[in-house]
N, C-alpha and C. Protein backbone atom coordinates (compact mmCIF):
# COMPACT_ATOMS: atom_id res chain seq x y z
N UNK A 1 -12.94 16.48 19.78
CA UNK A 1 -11.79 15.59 19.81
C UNK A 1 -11.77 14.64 18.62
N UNK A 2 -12.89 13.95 18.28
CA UNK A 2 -13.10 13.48 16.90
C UNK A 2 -12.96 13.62 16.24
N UNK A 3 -13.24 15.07 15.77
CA UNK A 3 -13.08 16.02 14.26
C UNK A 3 -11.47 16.06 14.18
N UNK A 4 -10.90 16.46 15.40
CA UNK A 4 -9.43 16.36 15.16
C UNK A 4 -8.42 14.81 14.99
N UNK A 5 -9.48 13.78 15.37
CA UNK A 5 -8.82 12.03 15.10
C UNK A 5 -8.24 12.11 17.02
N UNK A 6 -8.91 12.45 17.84
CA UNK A 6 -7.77 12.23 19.14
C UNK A 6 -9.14 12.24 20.20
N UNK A 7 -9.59 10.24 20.33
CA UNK A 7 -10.42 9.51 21.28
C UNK A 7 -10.37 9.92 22.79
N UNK A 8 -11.08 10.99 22.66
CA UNK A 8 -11.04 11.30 24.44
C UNK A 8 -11.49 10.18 25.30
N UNK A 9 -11.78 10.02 26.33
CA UNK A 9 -12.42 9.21 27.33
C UNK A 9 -13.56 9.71 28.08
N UNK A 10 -14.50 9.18 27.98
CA UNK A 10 -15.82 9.12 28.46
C UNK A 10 -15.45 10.03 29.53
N UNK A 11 -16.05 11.33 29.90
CA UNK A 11 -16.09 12.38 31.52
C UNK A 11 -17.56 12.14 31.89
N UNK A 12 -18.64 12.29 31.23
CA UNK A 12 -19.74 12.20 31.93
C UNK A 12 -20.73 10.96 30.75
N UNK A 13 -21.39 10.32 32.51
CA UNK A 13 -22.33 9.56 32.02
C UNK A 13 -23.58 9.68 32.70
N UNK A 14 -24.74 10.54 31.95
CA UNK A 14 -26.38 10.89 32.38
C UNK A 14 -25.80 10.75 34.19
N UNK A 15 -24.92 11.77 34.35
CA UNK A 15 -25.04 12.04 35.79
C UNK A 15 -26.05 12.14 36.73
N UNK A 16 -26.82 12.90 36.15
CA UNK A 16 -28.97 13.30 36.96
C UNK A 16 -29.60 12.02 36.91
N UNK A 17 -28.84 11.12 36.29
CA UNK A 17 -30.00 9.79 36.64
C UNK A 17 -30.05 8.77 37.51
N UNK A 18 -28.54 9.00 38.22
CA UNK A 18 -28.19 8.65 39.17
C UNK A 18 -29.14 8.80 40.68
N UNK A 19 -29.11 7.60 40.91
CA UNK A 19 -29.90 7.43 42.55
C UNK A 19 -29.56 7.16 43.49
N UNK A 20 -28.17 7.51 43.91
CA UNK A 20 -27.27 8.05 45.00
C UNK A 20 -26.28 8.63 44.84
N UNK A 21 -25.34 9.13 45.65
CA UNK A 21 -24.23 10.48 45.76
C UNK A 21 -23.38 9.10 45.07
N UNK A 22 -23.35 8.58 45.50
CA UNK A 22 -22.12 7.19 45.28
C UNK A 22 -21.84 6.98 43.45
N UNK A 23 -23.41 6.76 43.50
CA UNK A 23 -23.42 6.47 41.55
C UNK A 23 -23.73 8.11 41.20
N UNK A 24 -23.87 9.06 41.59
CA UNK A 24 -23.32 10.44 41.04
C UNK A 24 -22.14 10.35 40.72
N UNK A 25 -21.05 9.90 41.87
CA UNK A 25 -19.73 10.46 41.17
C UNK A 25 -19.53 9.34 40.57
N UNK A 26 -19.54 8.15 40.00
CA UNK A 26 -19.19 7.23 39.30
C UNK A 26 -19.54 7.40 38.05
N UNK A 27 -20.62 8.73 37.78
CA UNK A 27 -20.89 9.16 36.44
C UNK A 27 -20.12 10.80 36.11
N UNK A 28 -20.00 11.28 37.01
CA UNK A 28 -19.76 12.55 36.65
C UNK A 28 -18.30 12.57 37.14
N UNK A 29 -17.64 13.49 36.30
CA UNK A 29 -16.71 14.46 36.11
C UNK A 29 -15.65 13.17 36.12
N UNK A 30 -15.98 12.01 35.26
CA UNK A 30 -15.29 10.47 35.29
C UNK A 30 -13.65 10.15 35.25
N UNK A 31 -13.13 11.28 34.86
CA UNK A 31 -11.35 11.22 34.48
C UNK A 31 -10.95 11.97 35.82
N UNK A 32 -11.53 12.91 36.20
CA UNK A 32 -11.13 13.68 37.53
C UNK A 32 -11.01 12.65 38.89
N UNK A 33 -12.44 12.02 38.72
CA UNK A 33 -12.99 11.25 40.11
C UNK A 33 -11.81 9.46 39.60
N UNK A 34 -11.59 9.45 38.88
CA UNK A 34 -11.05 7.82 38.35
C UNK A 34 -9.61 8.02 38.63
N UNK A 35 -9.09 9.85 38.50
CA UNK A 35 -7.58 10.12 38.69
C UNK A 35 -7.33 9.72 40.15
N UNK A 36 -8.16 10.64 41.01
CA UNK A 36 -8.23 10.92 42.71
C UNK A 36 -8.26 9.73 43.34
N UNK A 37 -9.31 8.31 42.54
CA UNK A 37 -9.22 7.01 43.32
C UNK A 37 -8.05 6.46 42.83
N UNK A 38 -7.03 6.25 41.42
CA UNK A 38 -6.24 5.53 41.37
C UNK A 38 -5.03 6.26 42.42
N UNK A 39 -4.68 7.73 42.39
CA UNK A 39 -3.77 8.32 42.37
C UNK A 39 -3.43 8.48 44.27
N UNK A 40 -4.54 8.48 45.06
CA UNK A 40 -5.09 8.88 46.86
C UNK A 40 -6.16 8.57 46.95
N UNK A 41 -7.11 8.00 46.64
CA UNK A 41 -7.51 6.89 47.77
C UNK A 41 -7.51 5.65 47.68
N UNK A 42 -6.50 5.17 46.91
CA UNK A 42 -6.11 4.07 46.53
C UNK A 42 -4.91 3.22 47.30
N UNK A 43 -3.90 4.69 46.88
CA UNK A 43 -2.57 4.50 47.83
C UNK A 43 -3.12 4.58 49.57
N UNK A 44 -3.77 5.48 49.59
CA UNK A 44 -4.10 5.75 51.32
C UNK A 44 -4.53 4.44 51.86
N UNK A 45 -5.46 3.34 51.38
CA UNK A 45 -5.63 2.03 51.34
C UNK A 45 -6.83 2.13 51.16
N UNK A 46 -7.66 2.88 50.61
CA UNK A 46 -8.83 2.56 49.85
C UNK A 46 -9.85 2.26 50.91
N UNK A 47 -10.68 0.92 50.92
CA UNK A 47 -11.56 0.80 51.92
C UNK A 47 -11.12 -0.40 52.41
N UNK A 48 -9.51 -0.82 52.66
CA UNK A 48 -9.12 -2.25 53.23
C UNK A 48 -9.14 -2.05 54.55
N UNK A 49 -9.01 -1.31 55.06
CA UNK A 49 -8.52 -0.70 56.63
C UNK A 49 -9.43 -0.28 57.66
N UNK A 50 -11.16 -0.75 57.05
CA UNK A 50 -11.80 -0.57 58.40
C UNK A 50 -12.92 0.41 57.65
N UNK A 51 -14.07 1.06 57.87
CA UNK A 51 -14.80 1.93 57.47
C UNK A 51 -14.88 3.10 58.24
N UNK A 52 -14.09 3.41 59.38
CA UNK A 52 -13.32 5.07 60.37
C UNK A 52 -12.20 5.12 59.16
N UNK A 53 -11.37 4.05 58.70
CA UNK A 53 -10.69 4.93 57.46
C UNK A 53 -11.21 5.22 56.24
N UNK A 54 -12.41 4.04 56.00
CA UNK A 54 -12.45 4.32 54.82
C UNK A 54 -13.06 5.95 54.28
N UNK A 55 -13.92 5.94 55.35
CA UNK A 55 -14.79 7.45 55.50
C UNK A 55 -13.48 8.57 55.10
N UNK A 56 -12.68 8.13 56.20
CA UNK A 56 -11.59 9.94 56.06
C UNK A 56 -10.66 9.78 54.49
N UNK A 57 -10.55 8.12 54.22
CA UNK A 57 -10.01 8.40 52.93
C UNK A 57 -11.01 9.04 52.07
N UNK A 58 -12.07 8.73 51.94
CA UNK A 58 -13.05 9.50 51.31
C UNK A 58 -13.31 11.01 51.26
N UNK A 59 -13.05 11.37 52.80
CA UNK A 59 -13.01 12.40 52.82
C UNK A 59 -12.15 13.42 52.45
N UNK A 60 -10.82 12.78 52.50
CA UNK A 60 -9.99 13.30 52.02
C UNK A 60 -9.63 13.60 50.02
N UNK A 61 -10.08 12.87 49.24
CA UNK A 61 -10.56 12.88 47.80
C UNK A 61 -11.54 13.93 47.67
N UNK A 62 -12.21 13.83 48.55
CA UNK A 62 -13.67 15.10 47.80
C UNK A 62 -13.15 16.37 48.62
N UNK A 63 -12.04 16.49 49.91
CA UNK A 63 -11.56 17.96 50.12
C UNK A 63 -10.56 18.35 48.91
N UNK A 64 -9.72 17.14 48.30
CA UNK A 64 -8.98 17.41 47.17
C UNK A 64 -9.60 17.59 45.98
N UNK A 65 -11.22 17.08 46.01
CA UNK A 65 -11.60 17.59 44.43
C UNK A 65 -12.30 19.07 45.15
N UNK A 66 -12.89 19.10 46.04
CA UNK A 66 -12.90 20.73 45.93
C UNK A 66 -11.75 22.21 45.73
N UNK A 67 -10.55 21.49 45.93
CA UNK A 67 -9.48 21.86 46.23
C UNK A 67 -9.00 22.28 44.80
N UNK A 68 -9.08 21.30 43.94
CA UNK A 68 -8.87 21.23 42.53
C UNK A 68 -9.59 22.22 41.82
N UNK A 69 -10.85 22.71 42.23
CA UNK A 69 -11.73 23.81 41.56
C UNK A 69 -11.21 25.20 41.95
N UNK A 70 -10.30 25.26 42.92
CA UNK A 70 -9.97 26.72 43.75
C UNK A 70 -9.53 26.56 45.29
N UNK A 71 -8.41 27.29 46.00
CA UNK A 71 -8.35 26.99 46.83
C UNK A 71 -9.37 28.44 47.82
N UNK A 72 -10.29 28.31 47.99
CA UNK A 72 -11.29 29.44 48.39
C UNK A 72 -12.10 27.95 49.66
N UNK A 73 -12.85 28.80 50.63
CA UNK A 73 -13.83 27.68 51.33
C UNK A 73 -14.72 27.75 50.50
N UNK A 74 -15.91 27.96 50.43
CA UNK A 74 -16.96 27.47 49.30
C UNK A 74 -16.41 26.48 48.46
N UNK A 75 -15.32 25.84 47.77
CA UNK A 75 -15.19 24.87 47.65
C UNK A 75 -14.79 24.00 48.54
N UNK A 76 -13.98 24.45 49.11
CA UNK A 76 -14.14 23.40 50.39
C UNK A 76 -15.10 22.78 51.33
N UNK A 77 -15.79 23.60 51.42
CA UNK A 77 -17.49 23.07 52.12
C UNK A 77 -18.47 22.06 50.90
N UNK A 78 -18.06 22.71 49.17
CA UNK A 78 -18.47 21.49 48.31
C UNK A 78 -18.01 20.51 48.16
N UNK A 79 -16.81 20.40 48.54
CA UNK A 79 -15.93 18.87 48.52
C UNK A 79 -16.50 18.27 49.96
N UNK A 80 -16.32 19.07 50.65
CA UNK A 80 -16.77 18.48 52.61
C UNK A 80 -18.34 17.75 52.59
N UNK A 81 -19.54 18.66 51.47
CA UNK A 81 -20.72 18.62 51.35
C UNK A 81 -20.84 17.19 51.03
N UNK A 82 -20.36 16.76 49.91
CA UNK A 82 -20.17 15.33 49.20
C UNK A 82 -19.80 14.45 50.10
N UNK A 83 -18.47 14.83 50.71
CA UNK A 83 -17.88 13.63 51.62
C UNK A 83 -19.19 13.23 52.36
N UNK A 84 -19.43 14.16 52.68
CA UNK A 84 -20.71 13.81 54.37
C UNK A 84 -22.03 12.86 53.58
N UNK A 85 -22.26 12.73 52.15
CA UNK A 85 -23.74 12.19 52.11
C UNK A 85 -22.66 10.55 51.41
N UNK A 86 -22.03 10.66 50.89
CA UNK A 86 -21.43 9.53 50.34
C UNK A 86 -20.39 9.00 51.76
N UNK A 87 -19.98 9.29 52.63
CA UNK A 87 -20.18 8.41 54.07
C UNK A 87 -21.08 7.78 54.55
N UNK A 88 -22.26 8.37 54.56
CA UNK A 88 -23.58 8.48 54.97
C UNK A 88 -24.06 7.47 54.29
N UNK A 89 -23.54 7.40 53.42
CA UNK A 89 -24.27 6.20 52.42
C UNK A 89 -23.06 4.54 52.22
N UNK A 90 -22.38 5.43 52.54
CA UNK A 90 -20.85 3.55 53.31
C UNK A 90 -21.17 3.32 54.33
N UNK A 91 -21.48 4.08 55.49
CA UNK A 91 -22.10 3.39 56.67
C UNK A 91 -23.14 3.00 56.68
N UNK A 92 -24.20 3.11 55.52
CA UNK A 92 -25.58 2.31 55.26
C UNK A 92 -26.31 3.30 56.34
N UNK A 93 -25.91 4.62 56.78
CA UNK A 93 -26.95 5.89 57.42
C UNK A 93 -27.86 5.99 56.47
N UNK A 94 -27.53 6.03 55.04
CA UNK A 94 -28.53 6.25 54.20
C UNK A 94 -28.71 4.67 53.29
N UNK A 95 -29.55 4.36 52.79
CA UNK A 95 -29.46 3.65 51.90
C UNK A 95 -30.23 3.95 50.36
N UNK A 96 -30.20 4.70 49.66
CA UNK A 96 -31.02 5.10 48.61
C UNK A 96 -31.61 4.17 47.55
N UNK A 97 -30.20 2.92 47.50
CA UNK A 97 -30.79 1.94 46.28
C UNK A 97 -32.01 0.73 47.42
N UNK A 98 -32.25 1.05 48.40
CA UNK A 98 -33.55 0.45 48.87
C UNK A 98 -34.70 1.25 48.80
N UNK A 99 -34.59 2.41 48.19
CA UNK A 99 -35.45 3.85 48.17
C UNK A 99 -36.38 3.27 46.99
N UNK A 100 -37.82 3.70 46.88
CA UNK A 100 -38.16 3.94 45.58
C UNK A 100 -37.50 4.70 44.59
N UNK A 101 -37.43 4.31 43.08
CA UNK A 101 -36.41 5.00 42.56
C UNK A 101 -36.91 6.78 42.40
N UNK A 102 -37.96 7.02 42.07
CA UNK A 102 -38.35 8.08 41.96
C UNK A 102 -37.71 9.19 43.22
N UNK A 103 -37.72 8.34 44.62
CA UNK A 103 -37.31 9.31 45.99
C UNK A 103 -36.07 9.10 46.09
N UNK A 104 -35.15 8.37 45.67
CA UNK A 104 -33.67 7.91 45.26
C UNK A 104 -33.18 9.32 44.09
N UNK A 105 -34.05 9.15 43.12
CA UNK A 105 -33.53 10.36 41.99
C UNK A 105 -33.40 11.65 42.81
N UNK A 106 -34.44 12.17 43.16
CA UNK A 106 -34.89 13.42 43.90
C UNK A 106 -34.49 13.81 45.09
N UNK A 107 -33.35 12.86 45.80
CA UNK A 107 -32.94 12.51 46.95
C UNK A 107 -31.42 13.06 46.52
N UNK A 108 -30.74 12.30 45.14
CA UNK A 108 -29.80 12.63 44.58
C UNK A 108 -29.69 13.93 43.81
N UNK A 109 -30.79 14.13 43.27
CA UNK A 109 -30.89 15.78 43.09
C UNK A 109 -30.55 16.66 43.66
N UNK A 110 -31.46 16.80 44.74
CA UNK A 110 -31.42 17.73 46.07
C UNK A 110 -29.96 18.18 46.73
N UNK A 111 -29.49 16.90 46.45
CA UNK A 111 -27.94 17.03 47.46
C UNK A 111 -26.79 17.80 46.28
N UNK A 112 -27.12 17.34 45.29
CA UNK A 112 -26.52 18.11 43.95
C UNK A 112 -26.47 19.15 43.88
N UNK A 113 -27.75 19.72 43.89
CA UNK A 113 -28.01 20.73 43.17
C UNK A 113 -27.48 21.86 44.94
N UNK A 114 -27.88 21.54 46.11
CA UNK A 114 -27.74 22.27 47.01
C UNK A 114 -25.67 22.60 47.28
N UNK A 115 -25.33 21.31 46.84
CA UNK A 115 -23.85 21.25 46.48
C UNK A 115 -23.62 22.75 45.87
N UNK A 116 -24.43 22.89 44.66
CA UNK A 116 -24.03 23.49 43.41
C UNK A 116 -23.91 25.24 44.08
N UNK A 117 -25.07 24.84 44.85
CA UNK A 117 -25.10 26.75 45.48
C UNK A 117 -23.84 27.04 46.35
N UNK A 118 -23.04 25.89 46.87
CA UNK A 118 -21.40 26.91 47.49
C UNK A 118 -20.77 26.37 46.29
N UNK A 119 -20.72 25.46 45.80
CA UNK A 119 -19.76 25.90 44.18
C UNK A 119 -20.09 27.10 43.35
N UNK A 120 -21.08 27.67 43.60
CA UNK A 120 -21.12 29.05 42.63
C UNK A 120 -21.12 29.86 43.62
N UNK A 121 -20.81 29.85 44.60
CA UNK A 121 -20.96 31.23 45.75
C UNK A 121 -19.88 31.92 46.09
N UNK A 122 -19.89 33.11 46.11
CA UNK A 122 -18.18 33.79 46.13
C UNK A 122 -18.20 33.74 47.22
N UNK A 123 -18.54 32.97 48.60
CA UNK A 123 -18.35 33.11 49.98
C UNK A 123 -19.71 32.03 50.39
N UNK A 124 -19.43 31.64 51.74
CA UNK A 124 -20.53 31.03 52.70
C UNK A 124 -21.45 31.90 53.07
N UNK A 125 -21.34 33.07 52.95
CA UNK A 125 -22.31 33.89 53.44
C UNK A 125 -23.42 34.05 52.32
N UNK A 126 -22.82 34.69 51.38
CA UNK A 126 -23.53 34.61 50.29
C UNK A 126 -24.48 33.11 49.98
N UNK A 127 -23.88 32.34 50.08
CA UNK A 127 -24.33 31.04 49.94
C UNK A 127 -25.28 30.61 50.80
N UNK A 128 -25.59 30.77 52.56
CA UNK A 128 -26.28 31.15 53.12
C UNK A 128 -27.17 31.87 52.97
N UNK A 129 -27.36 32.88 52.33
CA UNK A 129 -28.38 33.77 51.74
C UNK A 129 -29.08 32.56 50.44
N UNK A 130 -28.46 32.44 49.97
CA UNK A 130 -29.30 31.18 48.83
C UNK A 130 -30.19 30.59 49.06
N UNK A 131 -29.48 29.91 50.06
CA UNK A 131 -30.40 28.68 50.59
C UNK A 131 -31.45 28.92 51.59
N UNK A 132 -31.16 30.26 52.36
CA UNK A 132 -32.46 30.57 52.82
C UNK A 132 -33.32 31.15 51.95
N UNK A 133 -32.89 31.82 50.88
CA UNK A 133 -34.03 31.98 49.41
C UNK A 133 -35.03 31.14 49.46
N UNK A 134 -33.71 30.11 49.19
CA UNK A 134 -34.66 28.95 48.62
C UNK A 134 -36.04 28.37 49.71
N UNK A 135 -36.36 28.41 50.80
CA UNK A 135 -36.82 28.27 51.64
C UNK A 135 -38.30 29.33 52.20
N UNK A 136 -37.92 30.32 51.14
CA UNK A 136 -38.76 31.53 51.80
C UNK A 136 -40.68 31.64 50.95
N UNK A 137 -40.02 30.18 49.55
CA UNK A 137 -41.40 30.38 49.37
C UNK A 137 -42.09 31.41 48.60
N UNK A 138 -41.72 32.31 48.46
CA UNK A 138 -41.99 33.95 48.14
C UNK A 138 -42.12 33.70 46.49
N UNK A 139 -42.71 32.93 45.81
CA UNK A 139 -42.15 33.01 44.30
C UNK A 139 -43.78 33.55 43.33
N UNK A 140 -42.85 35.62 43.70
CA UNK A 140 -43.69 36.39 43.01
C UNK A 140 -44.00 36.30 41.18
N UNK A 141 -45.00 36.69 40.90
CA UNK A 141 -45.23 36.69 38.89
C UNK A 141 -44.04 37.51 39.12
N UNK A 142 -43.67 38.45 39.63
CA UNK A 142 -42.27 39.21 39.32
C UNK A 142 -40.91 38.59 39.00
N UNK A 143 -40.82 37.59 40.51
CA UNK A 143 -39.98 36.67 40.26
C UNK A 143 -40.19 35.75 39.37
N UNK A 144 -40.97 35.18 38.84
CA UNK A 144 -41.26 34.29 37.50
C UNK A 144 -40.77 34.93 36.30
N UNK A 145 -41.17 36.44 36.28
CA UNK A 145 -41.04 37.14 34.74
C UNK A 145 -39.73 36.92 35.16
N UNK A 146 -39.23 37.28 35.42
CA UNK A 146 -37.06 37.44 35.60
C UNK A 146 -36.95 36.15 35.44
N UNK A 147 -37.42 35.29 35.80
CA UNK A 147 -36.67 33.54 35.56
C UNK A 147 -36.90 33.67 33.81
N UNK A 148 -37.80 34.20 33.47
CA UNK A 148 -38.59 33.79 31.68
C UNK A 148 -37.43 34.96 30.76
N UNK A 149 -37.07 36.15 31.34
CA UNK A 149 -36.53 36.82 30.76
C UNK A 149 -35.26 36.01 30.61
N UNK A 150 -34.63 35.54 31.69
CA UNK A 150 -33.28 35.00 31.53
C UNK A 150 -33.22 33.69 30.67
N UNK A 151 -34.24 33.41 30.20
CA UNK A 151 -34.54 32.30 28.64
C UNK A 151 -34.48 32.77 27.85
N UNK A 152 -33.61 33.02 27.15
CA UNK A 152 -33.71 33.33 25.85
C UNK A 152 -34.09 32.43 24.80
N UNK A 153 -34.69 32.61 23.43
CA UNK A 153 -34.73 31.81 22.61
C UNK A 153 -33.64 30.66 21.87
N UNK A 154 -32.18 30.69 22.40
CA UNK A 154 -31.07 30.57 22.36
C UNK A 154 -30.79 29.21 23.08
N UNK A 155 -31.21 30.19 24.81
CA UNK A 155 -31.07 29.03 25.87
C UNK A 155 -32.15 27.98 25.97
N UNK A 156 -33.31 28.45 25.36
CA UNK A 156 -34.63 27.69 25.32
C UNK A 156 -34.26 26.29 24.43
N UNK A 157 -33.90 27.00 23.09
CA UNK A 157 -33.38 25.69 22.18
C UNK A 157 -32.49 24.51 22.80
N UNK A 158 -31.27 24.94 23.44
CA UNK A 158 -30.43 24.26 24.22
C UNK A 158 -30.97 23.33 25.04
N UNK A 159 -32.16 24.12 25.89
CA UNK A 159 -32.77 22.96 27.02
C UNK A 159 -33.51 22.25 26.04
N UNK A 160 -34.34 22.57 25.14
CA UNK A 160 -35.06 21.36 24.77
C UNK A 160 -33.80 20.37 23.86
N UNK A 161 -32.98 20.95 23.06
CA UNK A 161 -32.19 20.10 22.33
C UNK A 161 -31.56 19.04 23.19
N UNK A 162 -30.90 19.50 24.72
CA UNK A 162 -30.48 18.35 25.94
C UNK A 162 -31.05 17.34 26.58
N UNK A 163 -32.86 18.09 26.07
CA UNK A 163 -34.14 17.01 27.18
C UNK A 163 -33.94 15.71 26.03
N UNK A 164 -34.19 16.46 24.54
CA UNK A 164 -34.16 15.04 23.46
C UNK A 164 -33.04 14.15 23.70
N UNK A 165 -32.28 14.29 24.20
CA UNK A 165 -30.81 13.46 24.09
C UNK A 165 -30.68 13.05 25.21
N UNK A 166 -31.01 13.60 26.38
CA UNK A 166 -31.68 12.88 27.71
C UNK A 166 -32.85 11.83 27.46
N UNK A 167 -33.85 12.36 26.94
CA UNK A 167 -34.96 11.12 26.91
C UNK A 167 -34.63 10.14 25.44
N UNK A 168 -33.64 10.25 24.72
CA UNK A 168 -33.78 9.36 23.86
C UNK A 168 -32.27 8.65 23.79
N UNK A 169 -32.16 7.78 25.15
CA UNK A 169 -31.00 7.17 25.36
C UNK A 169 -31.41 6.09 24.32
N UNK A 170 -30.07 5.47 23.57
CA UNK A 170 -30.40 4.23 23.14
C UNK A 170 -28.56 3.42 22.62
N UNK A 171 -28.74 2.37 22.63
CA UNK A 171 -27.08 1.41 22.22
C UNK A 171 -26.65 2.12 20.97
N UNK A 172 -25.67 2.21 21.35
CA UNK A 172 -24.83 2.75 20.00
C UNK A 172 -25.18 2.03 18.95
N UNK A 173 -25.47 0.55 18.99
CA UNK A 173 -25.57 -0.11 17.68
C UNK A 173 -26.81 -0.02 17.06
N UNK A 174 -27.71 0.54 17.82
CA UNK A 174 -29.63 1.00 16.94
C UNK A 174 -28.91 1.89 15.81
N UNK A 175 -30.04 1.84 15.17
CA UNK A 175 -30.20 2.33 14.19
C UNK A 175 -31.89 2.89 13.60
N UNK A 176 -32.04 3.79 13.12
CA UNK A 176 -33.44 4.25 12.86
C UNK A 176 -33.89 5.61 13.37
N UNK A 177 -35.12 5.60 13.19
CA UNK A 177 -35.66 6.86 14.05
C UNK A 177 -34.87 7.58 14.92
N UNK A 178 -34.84 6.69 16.11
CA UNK A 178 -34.16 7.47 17.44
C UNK A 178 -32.77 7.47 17.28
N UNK A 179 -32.01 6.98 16.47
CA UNK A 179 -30.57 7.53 16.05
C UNK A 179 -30.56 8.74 15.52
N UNK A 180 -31.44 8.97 14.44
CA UNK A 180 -31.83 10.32 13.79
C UNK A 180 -31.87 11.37 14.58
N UNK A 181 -33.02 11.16 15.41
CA UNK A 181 -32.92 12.33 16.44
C UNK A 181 -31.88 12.27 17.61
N UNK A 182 -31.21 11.36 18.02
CA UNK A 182 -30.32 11.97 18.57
C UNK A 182 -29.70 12.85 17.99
N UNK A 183 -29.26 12.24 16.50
CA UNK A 183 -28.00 13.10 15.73
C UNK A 183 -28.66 14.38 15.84
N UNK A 184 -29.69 15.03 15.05
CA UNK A 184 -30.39 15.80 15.22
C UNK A 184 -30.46 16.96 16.12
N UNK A 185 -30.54 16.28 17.44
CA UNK A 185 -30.43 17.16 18.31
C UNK A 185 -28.99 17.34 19.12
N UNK A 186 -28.06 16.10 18.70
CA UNK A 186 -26.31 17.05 18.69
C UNK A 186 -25.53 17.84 17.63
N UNK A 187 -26.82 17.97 16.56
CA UNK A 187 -26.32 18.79 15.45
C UNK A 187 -26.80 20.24 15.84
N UNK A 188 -28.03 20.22 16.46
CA UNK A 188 -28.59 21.30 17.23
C UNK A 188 -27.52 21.84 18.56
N UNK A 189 -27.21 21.01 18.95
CA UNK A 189 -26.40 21.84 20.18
C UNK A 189 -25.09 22.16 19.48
N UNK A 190 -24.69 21.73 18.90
CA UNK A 190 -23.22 22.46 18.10
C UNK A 190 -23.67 23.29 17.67
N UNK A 191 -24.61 23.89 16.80
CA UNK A 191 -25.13 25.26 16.29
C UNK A 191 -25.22 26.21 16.95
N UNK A 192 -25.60 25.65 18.47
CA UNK A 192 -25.96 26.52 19.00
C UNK A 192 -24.58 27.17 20.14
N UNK A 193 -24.01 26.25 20.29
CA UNK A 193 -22.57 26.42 20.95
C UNK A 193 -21.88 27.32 20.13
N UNK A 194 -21.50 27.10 18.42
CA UNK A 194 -21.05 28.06 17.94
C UNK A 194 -21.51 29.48 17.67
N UNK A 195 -22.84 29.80 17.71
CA UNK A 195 -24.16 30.59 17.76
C UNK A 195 -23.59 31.65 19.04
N UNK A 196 -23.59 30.47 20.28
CA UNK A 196 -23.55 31.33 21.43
C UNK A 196 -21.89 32.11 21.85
N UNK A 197 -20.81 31.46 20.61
CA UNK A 197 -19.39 31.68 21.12
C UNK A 197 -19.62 32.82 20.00
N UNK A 198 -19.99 33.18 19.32
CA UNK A 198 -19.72 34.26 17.90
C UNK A 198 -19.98 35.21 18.49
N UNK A 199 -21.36 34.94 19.26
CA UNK A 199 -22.54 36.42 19.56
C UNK A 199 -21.89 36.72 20.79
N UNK A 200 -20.79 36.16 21.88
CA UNK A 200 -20.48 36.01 22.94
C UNK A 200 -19.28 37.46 22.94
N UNK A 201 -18.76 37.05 21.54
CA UNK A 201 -17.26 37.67 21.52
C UNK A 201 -16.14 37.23 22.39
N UNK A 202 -15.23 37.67 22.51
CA UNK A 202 -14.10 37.46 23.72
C UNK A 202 -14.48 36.76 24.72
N UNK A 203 -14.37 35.43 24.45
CA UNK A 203 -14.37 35.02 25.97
C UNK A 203 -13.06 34.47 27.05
N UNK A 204 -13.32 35.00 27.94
CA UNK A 204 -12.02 34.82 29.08
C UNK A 204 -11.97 32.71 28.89
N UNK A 205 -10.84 32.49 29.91
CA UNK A 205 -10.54 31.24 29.81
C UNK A 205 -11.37 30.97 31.05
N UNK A 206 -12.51 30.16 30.87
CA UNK A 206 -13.21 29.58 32.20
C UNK A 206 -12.24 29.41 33.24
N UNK A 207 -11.33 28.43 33.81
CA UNK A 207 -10.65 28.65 34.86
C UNK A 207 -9.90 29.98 35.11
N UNK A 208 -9.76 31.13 34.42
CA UNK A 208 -9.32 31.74 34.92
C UNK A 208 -10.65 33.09 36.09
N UNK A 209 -11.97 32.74 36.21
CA UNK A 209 -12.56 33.41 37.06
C UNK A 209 -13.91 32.03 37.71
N UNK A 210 -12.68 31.29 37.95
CA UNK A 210 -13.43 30.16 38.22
C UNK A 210 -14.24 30.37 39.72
């Protein structure tokens, strides 16, 4: 957006560092989640009306941001998934920022990332099968070699070029060393973005096999 002179607006801020569902979405997907509160759950009355409304207004925003990804259930159970831990956390069922932060992060992880398996699932069933995967423990050298194969030297660069720019947060106004390597390592991920679109060939329009 820069290169072309046209100031986008901030969409994500270090989402994973977040230590509840609450400050998850207050970092992630920031123009989507900032549209849905000015636009419905704002008008619906927000949280003036009691916390039995405020919950279903809530609930009602995260069935509309799943809604927004596809109208299929698997998103609907990821929008429903969210509602239920960020209620959970307005009725003070949960409280995470009294958590140690370490079981707060990993707390916010968990619910993420388990989110993530019916957002990529072409069905609940399938998705069901995941998560009992995940559960079974079973993690053969077989299954390891297939996780290592699906690294490529490509994708390898990428993760480490994202960990540097993850661990080397700093104010826009520093200057020095750790400015360097940030730049560094967002000069690295553009290389590698264009790297991965050349060698890719044709690619379809992401929403269209969303």
């Amino acid at each position: 957006g820069l290169i072309l002179g046209v100031r986008l607006p901030e969409n994500f801020s270090h989402p994973f560092s977040a230590g509840s569902l609450r400050a998850f979405w207050r970092r992630w997907h920031i123009t989507l989640s900032d549209f849905l509160r000015d636009y419905v759950y704002i008008p619906l009355g927000g949280n003036r009306k009691g916390r039995a409304r405020t919950m279903l207004h809530g609930t009602v925003v995260f069935l509309l941001m799943g809604l927004w990804h596809g109208a299929t259930l698997p998103y609907i159970l990821f929008g429903l998934w969210h509602a239920l831990f960020v209620a959970l956390e307005g009725a003070d069922a949960l409280r995470p920022e009294k958590w140690p932060r370490a079981l707060a992060k990993a707390y916010t992880l968990t619910v993420v990332a388990l989110g993530f398996v019916l957002f990529l699932s072409p069905s609940p069933g399938e998705a069901a099968g995941v998560l009992t995967g995940l559960f079974d423990w079973n993690l053969s050298f077989e299954a390891l070699q297939n996780v290592l194969c699906l690294l490529s030297p490509v994708k390898a660069a990428a993760l480490f070029a994202a960990l540097m720019l993850q661990c080397v947060q700093i104010p826009k106004e520093v200057s020095g060393v750790r400015l360097t390597l940030r730049r560094v390592g967002l000069v690295l991920l553009l290389v590698i973005c264009f790297a991965s679109a050349v060698a890719g060939g044709d690619t379809a329009f992401l929403y269209a096999r969303f």
